[in-house]
Protein backbone atom coordinates (compact mmCIF):
# COMPACT_ATOMS: atom_id res chain seq x y z
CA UNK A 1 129.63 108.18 77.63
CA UNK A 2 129.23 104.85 78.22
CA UNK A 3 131.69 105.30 81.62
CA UNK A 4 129.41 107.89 82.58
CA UNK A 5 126.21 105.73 82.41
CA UNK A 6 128.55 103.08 84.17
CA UNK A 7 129.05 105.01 87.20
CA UNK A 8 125.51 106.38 87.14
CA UNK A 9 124.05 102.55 87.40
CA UNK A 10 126.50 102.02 90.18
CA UNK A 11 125.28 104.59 92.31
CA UNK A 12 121.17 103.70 91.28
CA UNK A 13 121.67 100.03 91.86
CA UNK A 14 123.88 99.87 94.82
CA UNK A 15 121.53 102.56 96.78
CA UNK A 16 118.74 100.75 95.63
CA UNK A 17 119.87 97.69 97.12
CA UNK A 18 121.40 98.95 100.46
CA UNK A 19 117.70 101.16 100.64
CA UNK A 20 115.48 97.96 100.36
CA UNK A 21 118.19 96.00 102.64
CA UNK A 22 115.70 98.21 105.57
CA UNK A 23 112.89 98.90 103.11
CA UNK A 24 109.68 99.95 104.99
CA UNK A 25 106.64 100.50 102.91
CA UNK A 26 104.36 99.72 105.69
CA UNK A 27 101.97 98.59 102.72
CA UNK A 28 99.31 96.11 101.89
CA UNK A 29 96.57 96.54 99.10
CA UNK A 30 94.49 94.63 96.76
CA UNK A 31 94.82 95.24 93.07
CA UNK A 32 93.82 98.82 92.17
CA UNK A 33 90.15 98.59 90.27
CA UNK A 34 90.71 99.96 86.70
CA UNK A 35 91.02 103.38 86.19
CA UNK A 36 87.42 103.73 85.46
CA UNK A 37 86.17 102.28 88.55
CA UNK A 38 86.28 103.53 91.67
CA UNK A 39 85.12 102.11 94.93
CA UNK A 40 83.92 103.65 97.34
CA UNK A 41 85.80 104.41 100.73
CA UNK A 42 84.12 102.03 103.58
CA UNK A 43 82.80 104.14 106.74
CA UNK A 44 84.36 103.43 110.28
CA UNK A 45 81.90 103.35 113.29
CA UNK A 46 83.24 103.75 116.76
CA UNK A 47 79.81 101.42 117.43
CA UNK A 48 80.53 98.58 115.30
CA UNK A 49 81.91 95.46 116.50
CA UNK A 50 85.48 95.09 116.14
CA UNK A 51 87.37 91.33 115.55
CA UNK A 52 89.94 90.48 117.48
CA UNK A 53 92.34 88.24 115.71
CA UNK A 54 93.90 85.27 117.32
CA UNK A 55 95.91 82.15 116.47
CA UNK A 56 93.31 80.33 115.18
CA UNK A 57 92.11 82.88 112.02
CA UNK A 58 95.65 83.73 111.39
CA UNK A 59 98.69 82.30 111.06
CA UNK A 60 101.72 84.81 112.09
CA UNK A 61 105.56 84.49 111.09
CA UNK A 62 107.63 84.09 114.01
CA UNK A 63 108.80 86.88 115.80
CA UNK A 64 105.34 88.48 115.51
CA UNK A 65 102.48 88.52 118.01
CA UNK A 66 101.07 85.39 118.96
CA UNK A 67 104.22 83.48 117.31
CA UNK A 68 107.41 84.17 119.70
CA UNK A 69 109.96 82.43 121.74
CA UNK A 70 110.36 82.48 125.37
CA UNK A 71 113.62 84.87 124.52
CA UNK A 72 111.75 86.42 122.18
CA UNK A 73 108.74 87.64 124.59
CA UNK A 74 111.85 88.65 127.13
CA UNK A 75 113.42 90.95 125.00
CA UNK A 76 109.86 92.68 124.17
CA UNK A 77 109.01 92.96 127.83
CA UNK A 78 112.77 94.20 128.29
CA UNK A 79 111.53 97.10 125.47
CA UNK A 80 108.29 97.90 126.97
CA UNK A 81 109.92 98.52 130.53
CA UNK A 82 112.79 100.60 129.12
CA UNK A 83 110.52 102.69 126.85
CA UNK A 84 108.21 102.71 129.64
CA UNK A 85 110.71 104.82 131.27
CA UNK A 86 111.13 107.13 128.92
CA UNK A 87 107.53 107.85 129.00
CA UNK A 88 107.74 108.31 132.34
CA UNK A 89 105.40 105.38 133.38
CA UNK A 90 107.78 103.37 135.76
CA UNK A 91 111.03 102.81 137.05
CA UNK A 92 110.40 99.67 137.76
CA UNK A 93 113.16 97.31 135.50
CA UNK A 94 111.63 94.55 133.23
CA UNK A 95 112.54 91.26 133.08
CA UNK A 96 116.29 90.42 131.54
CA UNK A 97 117.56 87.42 129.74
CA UNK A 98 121.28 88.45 130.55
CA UNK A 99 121.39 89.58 134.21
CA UNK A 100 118.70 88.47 135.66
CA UNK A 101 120.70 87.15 138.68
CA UNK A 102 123.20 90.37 138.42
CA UNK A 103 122.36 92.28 141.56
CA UNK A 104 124.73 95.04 140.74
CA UNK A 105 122.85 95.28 137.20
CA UNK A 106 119.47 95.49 138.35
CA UNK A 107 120.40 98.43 140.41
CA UNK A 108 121.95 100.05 137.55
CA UNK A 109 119.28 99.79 135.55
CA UNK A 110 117.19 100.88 138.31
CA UNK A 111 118.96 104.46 138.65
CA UNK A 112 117.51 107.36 136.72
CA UNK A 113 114.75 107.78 134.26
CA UNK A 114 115.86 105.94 131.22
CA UNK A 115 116.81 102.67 132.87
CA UNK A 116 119.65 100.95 130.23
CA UNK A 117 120.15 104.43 128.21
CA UNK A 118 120.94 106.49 131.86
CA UNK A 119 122.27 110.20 130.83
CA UNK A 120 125.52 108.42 132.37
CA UNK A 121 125.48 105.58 130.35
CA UNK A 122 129.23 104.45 128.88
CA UNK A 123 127.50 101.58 126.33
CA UNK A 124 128.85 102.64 122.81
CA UNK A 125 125.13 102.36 121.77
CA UNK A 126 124.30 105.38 123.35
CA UNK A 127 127.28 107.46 122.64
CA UNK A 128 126.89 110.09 120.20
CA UNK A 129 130.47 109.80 118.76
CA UNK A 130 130.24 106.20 117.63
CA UNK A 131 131.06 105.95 114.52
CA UNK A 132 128.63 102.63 113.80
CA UNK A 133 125.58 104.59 113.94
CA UNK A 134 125.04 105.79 110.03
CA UNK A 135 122.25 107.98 110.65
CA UNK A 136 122.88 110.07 114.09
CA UNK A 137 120.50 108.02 116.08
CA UNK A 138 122.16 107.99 119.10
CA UNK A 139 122.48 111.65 118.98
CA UNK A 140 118.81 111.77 117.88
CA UNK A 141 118.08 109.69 121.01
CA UNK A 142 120.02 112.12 123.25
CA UNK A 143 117.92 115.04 121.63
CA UNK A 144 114.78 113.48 122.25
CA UNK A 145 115.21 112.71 125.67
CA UNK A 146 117.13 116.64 126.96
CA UNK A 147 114.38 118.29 124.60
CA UNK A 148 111.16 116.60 124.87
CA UNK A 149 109.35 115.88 128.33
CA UNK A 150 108.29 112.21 129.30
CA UNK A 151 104.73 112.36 128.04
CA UNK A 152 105.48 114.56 125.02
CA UNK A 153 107.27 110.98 124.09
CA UNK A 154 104.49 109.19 124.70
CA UNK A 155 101.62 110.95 122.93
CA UNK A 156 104.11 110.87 119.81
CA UNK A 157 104.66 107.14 120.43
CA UNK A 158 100.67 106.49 120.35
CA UNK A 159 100.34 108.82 117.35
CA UNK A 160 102.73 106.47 116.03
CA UNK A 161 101.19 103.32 116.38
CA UNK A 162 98.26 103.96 114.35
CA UNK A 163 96.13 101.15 113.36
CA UNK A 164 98.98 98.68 114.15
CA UNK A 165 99.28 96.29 117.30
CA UNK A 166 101.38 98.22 119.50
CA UNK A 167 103.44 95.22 119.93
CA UNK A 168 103.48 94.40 116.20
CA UNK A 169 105.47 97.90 116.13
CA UNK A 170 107.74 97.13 118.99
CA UNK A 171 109.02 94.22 117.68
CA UNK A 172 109.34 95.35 114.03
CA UNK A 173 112.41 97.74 115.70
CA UNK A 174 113.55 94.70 117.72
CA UNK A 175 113.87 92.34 114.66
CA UNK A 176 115.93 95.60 113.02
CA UNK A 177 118.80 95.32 115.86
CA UNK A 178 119.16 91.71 116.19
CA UNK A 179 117.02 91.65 119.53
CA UNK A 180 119.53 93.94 120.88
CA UNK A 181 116.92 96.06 123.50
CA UNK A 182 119.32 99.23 123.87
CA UNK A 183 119.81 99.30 120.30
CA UNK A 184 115.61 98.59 119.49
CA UNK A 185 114.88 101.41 122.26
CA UNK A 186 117.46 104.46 120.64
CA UNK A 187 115.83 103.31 116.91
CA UNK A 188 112.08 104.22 118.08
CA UNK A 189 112.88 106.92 120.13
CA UNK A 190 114.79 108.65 117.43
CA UNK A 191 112.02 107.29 115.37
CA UNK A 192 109.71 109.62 117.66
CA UNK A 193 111.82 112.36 117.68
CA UNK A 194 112.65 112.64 114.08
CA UNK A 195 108.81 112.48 113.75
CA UNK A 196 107.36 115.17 116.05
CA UNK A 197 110.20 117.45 115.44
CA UNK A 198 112.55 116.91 112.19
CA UNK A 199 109.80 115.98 109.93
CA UNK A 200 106.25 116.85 111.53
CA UNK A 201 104.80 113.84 110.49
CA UNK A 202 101.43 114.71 112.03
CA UNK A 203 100.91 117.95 110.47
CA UNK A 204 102.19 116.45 107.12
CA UNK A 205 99.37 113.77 107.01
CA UNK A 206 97.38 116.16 108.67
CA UNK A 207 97.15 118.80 105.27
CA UNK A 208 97.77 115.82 103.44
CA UNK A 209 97.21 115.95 99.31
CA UNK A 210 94.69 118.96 99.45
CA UNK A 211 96.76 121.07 101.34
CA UNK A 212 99.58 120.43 99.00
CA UNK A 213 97.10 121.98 96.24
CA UNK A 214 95.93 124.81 98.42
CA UNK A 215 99.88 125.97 99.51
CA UNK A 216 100.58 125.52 95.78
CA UNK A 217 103.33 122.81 96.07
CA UNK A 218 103.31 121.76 92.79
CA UNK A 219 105.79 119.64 93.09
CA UNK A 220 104.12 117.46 95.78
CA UNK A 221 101.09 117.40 93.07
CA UNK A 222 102.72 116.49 90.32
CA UNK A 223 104.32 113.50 91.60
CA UNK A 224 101.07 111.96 92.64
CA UNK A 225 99.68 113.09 89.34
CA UNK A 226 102.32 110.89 87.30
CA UNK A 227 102.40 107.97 89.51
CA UNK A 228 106.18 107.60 90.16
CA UNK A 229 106.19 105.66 92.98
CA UNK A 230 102.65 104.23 94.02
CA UNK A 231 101.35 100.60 95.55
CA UNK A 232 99.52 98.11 93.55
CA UNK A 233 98.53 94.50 94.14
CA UNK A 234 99.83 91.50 95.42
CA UNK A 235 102.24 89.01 94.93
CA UNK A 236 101.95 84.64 95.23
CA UNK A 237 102.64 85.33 99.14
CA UNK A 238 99.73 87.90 99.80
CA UNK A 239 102.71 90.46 99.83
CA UNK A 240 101.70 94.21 98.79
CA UNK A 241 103.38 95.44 95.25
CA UNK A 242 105.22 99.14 95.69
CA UNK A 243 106.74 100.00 92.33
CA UNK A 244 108.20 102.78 91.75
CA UNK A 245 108.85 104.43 88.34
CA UNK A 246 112.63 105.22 88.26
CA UNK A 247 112.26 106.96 84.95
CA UNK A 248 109.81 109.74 86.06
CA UNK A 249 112.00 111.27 88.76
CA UNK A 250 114.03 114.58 87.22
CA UNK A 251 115.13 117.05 90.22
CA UNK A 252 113.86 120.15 88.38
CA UNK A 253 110.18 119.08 88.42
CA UNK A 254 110.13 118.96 92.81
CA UNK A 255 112.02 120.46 95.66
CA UNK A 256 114.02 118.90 98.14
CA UNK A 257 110.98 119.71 100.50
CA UNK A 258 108.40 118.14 97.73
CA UNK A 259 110.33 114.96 97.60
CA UNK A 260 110.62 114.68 101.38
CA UNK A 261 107.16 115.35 101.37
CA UNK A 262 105.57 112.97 98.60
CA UNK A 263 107.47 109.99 99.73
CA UNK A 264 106.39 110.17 103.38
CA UNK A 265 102.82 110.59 102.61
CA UNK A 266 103.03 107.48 100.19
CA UNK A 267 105.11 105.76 103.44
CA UNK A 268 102.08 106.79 105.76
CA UNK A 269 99.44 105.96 103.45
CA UNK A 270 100.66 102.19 102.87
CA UNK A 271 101.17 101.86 106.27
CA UNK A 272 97.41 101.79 106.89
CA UNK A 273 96.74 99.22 104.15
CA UNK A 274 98.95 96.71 106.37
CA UNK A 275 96.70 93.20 107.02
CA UNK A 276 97.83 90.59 108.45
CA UNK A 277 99.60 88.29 108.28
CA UNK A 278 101.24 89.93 105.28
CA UNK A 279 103.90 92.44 107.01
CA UNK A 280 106.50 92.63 104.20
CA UNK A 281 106.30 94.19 101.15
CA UNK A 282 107.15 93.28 97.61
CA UNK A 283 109.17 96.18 95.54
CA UNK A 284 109.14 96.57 91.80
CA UNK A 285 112.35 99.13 91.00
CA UNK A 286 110.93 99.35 87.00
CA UNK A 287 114.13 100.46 85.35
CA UNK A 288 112.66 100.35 82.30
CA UNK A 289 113.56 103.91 79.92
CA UNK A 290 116.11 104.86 83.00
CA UNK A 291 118.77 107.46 81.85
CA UNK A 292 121.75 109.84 83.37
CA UNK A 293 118.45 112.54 83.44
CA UNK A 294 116.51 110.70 86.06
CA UNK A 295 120.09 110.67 88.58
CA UNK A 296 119.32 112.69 91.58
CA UNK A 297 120.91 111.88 94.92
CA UNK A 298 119.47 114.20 97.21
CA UNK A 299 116.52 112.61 97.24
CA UNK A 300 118.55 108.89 97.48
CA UNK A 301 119.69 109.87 100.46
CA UNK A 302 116.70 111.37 102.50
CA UNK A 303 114.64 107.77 101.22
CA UNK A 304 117.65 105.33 102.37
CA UNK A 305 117.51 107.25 105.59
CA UNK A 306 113.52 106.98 106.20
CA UNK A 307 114.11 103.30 105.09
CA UNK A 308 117.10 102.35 107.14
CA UNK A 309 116.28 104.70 110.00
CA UNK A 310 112.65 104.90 110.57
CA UNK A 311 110.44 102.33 108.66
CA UNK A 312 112.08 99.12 109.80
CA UNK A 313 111.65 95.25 108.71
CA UNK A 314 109.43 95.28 106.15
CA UNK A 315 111.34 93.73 102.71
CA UNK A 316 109.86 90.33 101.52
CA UNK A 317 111.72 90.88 98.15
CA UNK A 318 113.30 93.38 95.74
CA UNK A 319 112.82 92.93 91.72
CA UNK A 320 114.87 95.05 89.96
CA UNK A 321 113.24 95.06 86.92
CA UNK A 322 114.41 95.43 82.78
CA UNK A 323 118.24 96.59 84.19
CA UNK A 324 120.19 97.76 81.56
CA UNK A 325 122.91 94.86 81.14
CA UNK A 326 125.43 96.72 82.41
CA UNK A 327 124.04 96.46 85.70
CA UNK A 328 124.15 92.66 85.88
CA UNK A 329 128.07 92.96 86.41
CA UNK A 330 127.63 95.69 88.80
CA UNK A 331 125.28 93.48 90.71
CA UNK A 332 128.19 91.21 91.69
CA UNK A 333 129.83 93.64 93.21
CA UNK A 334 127.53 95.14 94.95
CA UNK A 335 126.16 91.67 96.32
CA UNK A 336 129.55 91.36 98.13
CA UNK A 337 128.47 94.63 100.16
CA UNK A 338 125.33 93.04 101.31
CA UNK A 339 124.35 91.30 104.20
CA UNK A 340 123.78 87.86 102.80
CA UNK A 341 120.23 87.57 103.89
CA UNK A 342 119.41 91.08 102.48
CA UNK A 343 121.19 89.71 98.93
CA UNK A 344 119.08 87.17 98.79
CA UNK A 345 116.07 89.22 98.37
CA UNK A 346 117.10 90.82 95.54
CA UNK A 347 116.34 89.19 92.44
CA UNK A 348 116.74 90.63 88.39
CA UNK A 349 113.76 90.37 86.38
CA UNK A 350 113.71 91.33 82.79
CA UNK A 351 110.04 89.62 81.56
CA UNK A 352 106.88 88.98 82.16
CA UNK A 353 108.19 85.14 83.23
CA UNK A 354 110.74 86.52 85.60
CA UNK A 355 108.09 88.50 87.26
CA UNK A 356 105.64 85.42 87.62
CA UNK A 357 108.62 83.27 89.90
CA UNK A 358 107.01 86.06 92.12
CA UNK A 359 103.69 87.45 90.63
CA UNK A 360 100.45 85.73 89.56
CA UNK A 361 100.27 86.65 85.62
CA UNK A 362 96.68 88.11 86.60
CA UNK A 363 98.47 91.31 89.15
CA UNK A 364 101.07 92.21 86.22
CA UNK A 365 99.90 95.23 84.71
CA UNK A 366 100.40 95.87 80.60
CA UNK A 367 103.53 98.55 81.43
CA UNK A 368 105.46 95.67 82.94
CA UNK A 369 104.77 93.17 80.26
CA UNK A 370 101.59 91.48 81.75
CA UNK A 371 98.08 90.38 81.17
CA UNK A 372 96.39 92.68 83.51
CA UNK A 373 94.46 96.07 81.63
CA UNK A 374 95.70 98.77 84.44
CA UNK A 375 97.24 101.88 84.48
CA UNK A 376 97.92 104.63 86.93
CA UNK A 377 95.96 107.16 86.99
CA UNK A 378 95.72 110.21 90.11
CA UNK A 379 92.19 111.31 91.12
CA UNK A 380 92.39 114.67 92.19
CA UNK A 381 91.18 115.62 95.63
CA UNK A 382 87.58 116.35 96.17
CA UNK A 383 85.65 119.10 97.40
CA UNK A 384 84.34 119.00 100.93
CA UNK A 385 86.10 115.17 101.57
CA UNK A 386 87.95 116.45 104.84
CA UNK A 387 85.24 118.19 106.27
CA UNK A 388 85.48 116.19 109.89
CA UNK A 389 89.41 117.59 110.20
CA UNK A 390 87.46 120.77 110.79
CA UNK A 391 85.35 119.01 113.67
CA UNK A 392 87.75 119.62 116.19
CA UNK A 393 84.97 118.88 119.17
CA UNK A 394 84.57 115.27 117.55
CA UNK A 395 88.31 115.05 117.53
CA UNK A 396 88.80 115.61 121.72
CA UNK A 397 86.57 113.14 122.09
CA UNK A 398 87.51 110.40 120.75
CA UNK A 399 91.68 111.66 121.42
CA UNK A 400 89.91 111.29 124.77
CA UNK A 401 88.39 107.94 124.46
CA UNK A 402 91.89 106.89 122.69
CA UNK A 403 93.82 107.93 125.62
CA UNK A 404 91.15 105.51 128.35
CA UNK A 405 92.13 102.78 125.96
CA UNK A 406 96.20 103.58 125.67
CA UNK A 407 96.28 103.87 129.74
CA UNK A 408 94.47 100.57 130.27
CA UNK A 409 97.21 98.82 127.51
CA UNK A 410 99.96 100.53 129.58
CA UNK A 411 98.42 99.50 132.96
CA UNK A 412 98.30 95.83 131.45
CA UNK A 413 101.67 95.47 129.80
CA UNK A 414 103.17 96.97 133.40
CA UNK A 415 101.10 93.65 134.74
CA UNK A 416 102.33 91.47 132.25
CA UNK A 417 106.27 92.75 132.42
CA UNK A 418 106.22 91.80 135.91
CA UNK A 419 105.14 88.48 135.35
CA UNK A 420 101.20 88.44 135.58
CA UNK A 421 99.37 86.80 132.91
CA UNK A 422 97.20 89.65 130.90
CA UNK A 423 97.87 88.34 127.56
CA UNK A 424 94.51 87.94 126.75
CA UNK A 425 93.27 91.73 128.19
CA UNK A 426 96.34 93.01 125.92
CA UNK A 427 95.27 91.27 122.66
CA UNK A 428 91.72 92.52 123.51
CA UNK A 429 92.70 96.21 124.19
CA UNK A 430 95.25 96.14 120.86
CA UNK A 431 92.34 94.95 118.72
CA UNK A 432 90.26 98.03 120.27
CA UNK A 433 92.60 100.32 119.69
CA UNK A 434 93.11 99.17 115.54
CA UNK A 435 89.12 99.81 115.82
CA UNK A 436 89.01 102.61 117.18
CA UNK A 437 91.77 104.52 114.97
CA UNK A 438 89.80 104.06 112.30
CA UNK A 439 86.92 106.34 113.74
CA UNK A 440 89.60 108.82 114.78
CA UNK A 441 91.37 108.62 111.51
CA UNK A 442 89.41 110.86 109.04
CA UNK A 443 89.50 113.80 112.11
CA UNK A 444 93.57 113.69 112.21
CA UNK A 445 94.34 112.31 108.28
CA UNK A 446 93.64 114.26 105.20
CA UNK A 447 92.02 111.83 102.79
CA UNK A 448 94.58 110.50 99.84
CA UNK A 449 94.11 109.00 96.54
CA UNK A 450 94.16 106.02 98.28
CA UNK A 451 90.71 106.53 100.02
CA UNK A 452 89.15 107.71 96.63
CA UNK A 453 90.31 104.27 95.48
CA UNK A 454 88.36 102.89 98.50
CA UNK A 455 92.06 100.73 99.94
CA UNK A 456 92.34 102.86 103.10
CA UNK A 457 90.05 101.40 105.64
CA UNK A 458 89.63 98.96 108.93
């Protein structure tokens, strides 16, 4: 028995830690109010005056907007031309900080649609058979680009973005590949693709927690009801808490398709609660009570591929908390499998004075050993609260006003790729564009617990 539980805290802790090694909760939330009180979600206006954020209110981490190097800004303007050509924008090549004097590049680059990724292209990143790329991505990439037309890309690009600064999102995939551009471009295109037509992102957040009641997906439901994964509070660094229950997970109570489907509406929800300059998230993995009955890979392996795959960069630090002890000699071998920089993230915590080396005493909840009087608890959808996804008049228009906005962004990054200062009408159009989601958002996003709470919100 006990080799059993052995190889079963093997498998939990070493996917745990390769998962968060790419985590990409997208998430940042104050404290949840007790379970007793519940704000109210704040209205968006389309009228109201939106802030634009500069250097001067907040302070970035390098390799973000505002805060790069001069080979940093290169290699985004490098991604913005070559994904400008898969949206069928240009063909005109960006700048490079390789072959910049290479004649004989340029005009490679210059030949076909997809400028660096050609059809013809030899580069190992792009071929399908390489055996380097876990996930299929180049293959995904390939897909997405014989399947799906030029501005079919696009529109799934901008439905990606959200309320994030388009260049925010560009460079999270950049940080993921080292800076490497070819390797950046095939991630968010196969990001794209895996969205619109493996997973249906749109449609999922679309339905959202009360169409999961209406098609009777109990499964769905009754993972939101029992809180095993959800996002609460902050840590010392302004970093957003995600813990997730390990203990309340047993494969008969879901699907495969409930799983999949409860963990990315969690992933989309927390993106929106994103503020900056907190970009990373903090991770609880409460192993507290875990057992041989909560082992299920199937659903291991669809979250380590969203995580590595499709959320990128955003781990500040993993806690694995009250591991039983066996796990602390697993732990050095798994650390030897680890990037070092991703090992040093991941920290075991087995008190409520581990926890506070990360966590003010005040955002540790009584289930974890803390101070704070909180618990988990789901409020059930309410009647009539998506009424504007039925407005579908409201909805054209202000698609139609997003689109003026996306075109004038495009029209200024093509100026500022080929060397024309616009800096200043970008950050003014990316600020507009974070406002105006949020008057688009309840017309395309079914409303989660999270709005009930009052967390989701400009």
């Amino acid at each position: 028995m006990l080799h059993r539980n052995t190889r079963a805290l093997v498998f939990w802790t070493s996917t745990t830690t390769i998962a968060v090694g790419a985590l990409t909760y997208y998430a940042y939330t104050p404290a949840f109010t007790s379970k007793n009180n519940v704000a109210s979600p704040k209205e968006s206006s389309i009228t109201r005056p939106f802030p634009i954020r500069t250097m001067s209110t907040v302070q970035r981490l390098p390799g973000r907007p505002g805060n790069l190097t001069t080979e940093q800004e290169t290699k985004l303007k490098e991604l913005w031309a070559e994904a400008s050509r898969v949206f069928g924008l240009t063909t005109t090549p960006g700048p490079s900080s390789s072959d910049s004097t290479d004649t004989k590049s340029i005009e490679k680059k210059k030949s076909g649609r997809f400028g660096l990724l050609s059809r013809k292209s030899t580069n190992k990143s792009t071929d399908p058979d390489n055996t380097d790329d876990k996930f299929n991505q180049n293959k995904d990439y390939q897909d997405a680009i014989a399947n799906q037309t030029p501005d079919e890309l696009r529109k799934s690009f901008w439905g990606l973005v959200k309320a994030d600064h388009p260049d925010a999102l560009m460079l999270r995939f950049l940080r993921a590949r080292k800076w490497d551009v070819q390797n950046a471009l095939i991630m968010l295109v196969s990001t794209i693709h895996w969205r619109s037509t493996e997973m249906d992102v749109d449609e999922l957040v679309f339905s959202g927690e009360e169409g999961a009641a209406k098609a009777a997906d109990d499964g769905t439901i009754k993972q939101l009801r029992m809180g095993k994964a959800f996002v609460h509070g902050t840590d010392k660094q302004g970093r957003p808490i995600c813990v997730i229950r390990s203990r309340l997970h047993h494969a008969k109570d879901q699907n495969e398709e409930s799983m999949e489907r409860f963990t990315i509406l969690l992933m989309e929800s927390t993106r929106l609660m994103l503020k900056e300059p907190a970009d990373t998230a903090t991770i609880i993995m409460d192993l507290n009570g875990f057992s041989m009955a909560n082992m299920d890979y199937t659903p291991l392996k669809f979250i380590i591929k969203c995580f590595e795959a499709h959320y990128p960069e955003s781990l500040g630090v993993c806690l694995v908390h009250k591991a039983p002890w066996v796990a602390q000699g697993i732990w050095k071998i798994v650390k030897g499998w680890l990037d070092p920089v991703v090992a040093s993230k991941i920290h075991f915590t087995n008190s409520q004075a581990d926890l506070e080396q990360f966590i003010s005493p005040n955002h540790i909840y009584t289930e974890l050993g803390g101070t704070q009087k909180w618990e988990y608890t789901y409020i059930e959808p309410v009647a009539g609260e998506n009424f504007k996804l039925a407005d579908s008049t409201t909805r054209e228009k202000l698609l139609a006003e997003r689109n003026v906005i996306e075109a004038k962004f495009e029209e200024a990054t093509k100026k500022w790729v080929a060397g024309v200062d616009t800096k200043q009408e970008r950050e003014a159009l990316a600020a507009e564009l974070q406002h105006q989601y949020w008057a688009l958002d309840p017309y395309v996003r079914a409303r989660t617990v999270y709005d009930r709470l009052g967390l989701l919100h400009e």
